[in-house]
Protein backbone atom coordinates (compact mmCIF):
# COMPACT_ATOMS: atom_id res chain seq x y z
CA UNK A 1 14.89 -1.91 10.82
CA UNK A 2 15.37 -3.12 14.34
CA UNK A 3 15.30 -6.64 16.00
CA UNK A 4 12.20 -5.06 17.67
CA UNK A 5 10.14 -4.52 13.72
CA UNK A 6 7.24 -7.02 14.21
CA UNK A 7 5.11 -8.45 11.24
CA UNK A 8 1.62 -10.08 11.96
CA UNK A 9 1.09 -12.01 8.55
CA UNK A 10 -2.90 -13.80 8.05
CA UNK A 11 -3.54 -15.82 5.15
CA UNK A 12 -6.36 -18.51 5.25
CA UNK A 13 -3.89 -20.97 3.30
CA UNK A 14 -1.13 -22.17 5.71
CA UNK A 15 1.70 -22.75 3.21
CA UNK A 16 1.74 -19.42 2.40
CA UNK A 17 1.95 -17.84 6.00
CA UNK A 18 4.75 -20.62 6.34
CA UNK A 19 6.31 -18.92 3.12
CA UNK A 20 5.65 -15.30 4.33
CA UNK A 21 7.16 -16.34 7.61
CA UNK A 22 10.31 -17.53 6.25
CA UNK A 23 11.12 -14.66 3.65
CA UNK A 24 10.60 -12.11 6.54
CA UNK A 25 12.93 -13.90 9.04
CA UNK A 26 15.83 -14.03 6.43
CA UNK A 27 14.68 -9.98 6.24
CA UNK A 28 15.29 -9.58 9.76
CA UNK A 29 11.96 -9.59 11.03
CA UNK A 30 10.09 -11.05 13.53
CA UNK A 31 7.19 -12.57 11.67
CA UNK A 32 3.59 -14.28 13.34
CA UNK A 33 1.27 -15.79 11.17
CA UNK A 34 -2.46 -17.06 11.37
CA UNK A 35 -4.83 -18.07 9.02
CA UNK A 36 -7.57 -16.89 11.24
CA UNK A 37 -9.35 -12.79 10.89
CA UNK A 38 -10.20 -12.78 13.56
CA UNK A 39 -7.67 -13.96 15.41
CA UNK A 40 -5.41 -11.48 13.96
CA UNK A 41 -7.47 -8.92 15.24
CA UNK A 42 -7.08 -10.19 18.85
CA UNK A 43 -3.82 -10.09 18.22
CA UNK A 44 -3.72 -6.99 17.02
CA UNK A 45 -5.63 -5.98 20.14
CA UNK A 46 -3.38 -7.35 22.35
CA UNK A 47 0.08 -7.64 21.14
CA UNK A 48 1.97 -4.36 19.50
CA UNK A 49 2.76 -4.70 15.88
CA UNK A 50 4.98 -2.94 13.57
CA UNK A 51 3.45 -4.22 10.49
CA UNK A 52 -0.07 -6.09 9.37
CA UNK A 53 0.55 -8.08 5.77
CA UNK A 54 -3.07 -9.72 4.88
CA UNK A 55 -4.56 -11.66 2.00
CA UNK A 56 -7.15 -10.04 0.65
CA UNK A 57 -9.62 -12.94 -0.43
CA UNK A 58 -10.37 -15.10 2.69
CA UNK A 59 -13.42 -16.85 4.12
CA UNK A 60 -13.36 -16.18 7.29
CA UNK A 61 -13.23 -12.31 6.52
CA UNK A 62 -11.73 -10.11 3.48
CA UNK A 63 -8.99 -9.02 3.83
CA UNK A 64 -10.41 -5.42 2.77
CA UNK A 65 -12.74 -5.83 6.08
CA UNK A 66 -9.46 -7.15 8.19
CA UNK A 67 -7.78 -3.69 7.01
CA UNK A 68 -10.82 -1.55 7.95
CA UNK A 69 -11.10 -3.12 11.06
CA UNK A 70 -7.60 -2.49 11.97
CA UNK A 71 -6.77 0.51 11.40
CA UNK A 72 -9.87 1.31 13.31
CA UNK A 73 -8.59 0.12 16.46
CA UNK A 74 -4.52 1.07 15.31
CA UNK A 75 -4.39 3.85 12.94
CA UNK A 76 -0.56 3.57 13.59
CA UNK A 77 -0.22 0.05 12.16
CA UNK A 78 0.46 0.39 8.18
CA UNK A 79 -1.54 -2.65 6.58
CA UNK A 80 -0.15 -4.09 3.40
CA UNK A 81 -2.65 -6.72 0.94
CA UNK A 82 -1.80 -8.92 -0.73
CA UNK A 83 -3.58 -11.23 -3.14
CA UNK A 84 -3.34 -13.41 -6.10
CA UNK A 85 -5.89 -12.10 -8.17
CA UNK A 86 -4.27 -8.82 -9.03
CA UNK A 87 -6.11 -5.86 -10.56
CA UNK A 88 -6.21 -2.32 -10.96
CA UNK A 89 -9.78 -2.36 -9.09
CA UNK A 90 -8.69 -4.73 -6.11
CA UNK A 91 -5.78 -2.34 -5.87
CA UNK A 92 -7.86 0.37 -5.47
CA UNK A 93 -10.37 -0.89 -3.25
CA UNK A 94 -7.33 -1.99 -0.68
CA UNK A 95 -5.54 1.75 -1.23
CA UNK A 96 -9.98 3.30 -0.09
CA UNK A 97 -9.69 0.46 2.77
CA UNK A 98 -6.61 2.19 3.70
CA UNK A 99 -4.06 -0.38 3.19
CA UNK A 100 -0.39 1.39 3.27
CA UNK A 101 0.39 -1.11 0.16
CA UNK A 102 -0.92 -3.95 -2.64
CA UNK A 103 1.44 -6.88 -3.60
CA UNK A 104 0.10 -9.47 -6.12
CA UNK A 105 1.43 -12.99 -5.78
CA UNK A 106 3.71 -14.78 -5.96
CA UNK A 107 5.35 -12.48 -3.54
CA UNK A 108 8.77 -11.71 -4.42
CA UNK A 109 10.76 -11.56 -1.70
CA UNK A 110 12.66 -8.15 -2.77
CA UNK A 111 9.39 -6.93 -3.20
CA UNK A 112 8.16 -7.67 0.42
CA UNK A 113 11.29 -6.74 1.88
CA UNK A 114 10.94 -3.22 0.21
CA UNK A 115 7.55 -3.14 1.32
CA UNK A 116 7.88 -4.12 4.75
CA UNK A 117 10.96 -1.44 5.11
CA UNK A 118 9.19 1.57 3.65
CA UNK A 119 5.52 0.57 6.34
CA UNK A 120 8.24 0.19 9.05
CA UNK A 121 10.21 3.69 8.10
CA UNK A 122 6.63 5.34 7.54
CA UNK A 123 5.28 4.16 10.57
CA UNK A 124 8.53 5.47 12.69
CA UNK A 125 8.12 8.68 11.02
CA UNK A 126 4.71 9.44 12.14
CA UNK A 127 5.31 8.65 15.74
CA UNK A 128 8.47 10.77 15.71
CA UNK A 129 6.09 13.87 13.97
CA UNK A 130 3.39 12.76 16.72
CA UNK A 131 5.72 13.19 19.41
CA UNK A 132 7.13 16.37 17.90
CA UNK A 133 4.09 17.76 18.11
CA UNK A 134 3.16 17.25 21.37
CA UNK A 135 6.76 18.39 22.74
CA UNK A 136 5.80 22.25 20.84
């Protein structure tokens, strides 16, 4: 991790982005929130990310749809779901959606930070194999 790792965090309910926000600062990280889709998405669009950690049930926009949607624009950016409605079926669906991980909540904090590392370490990886293979 690097004072550079940057976390875009979206969750309709504003406590918890304020939580989310919090437990990835003491990690290191530099954490936004918003509690808006599609914002996030223009933020996505405009701003570079290291990792995207979304709720999956939302009004606005699933977070299923936010993941799609993403990694349509930034196939580089690993997406991690969470929700707080846990099942074997919602994981799945997230994991087809393409989502790099599935937390349930209450988010443990160790559980985020281990998380977070491995989509940061993942992501590093495939830009270093990326630029590997453009250097043969």
């Amino acid at each position: 991790m690097t004072a550079k790792d940057r976390v875009l965090c979206i969750d309709d309910d504003q406590d918890q982005c304020g939580l989310l926000e919090a437990a990835l600062g003491r990690l290191g990280y530099a954490a936004s929130t918003t509690t808006s889709p599609v914002s996030a998405l223009e933020l996505v669009a405009n701003e570079p990310f290291d990792v995207i950690v979304t709720d999956l049930g939302m009004g606005e926009m699933d977070g299923l749809t936010l993941c799609e949607r993403v990694l349509g624009t930034r196939p580089d950016v690993p997406v991690i779901v969470l929700t707080g409605q846990g099942s074997m079926e919602a994981a799945i669906g997230a994991l087809r959606a393409g989502a790099y991980d599935f937390l349930t909540k209450p988010i443990d904090s160790k559980f985020l930070g281990i998380s977070v590392a491995r989509a940061v370490q993942h992501r590093k990886l495939r830009a270093e194999v990326r630029r590997l293979k453009q250097a043969l």
